[in-house]
C-alpha atoms as a PDB file:
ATOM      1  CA  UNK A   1     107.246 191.562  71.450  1.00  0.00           C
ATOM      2  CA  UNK A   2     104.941 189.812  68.934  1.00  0.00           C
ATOM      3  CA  UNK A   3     105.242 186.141  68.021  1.00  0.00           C
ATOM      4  CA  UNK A   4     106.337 187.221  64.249  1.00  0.00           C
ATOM      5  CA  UNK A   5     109.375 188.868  65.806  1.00  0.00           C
ATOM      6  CA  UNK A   6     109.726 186.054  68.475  1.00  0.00           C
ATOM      7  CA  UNK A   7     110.339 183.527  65.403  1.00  0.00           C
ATOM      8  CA  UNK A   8     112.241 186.133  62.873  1.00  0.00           C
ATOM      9  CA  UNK A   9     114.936 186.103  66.068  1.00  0.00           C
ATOM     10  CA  UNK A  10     114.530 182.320  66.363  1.00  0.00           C
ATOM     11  CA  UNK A  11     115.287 181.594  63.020  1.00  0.00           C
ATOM     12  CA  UNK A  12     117.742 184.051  63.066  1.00  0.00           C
ATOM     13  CA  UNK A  13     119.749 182.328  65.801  1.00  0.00           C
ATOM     14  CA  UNK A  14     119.123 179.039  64.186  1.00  0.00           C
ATOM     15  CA  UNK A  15     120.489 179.976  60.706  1.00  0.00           C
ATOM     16  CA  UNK A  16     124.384 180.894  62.928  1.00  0.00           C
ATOM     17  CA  UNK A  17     123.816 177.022  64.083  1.00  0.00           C
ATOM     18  CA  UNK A  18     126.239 175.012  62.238  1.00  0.00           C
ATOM     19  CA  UNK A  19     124.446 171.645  63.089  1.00  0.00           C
ATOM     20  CA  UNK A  20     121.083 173.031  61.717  1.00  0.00           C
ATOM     21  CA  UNK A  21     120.982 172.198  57.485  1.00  0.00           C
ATOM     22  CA  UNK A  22     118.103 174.117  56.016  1.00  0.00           C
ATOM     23  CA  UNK A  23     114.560 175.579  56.635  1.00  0.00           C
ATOM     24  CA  UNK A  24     113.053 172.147  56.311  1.00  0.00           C
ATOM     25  CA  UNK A  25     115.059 171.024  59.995  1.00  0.00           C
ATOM     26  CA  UNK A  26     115.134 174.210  61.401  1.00  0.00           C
ATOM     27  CA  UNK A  27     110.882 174.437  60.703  1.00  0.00           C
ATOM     28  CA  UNK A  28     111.144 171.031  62.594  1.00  0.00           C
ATOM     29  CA  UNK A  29     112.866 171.963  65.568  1.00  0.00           C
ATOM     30  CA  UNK A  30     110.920 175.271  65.788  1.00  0.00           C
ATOM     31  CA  UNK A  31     107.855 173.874  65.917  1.00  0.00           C
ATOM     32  CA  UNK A  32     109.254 171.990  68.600  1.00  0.00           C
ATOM     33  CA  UNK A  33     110.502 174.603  70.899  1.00  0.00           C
ATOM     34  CA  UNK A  34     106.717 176.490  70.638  1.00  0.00           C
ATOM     35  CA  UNK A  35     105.036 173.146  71.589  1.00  0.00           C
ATOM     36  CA  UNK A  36     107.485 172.632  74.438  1.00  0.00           C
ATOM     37  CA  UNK A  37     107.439 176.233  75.675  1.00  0.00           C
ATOM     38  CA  UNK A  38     103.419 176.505  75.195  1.00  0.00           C
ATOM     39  CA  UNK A  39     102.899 173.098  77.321  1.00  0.00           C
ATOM     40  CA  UNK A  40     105.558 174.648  80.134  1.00  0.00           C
ATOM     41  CA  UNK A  41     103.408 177.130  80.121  1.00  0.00           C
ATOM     42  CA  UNK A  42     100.403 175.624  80.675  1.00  0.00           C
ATOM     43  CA  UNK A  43     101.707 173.021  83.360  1.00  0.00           C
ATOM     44  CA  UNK A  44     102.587 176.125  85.381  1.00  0.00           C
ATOM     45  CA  UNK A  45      99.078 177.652  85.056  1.00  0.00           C
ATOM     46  CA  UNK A  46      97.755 173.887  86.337  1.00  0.00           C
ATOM     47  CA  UNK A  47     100.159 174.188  89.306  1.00  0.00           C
ATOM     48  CA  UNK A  48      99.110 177.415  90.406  1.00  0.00           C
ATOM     49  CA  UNK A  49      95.440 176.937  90.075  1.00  0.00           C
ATOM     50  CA  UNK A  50      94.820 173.236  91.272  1.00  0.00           C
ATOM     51  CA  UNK A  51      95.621 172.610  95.153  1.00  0.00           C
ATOM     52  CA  UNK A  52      95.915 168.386  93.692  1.00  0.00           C
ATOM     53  CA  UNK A  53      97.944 168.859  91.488  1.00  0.00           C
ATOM     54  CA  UNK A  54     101.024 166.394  91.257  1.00  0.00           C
END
């Protein structure tokens, strides 16, 4: 699944949110969700590869 499609069903689900008003929030909160789920991602990469870590 490419990233395009990723966010077409991401906006998508956000547009059905009544507490979301407009593409100027939802861009927001999207760009909020890729940071979060990008620096998941790379806290689990750190886990697996340092012994020290945390």
């Amino acid at each position: 699944m490419s990233i395009s499609s990723v966010i077409k069903s991401i906006q998508d689900i956000m547009r059905k949110d009544a507490g979301v008003d407009g593409d100027a929030q939802r861009l927001g909160q999207m760009s909020w969700l890729l940071f979060l789920k990008v620096f998941d991602a790379q806290e689990e990469e750190l886990e697996f590869e340092l012994d020290d870590y945390r």
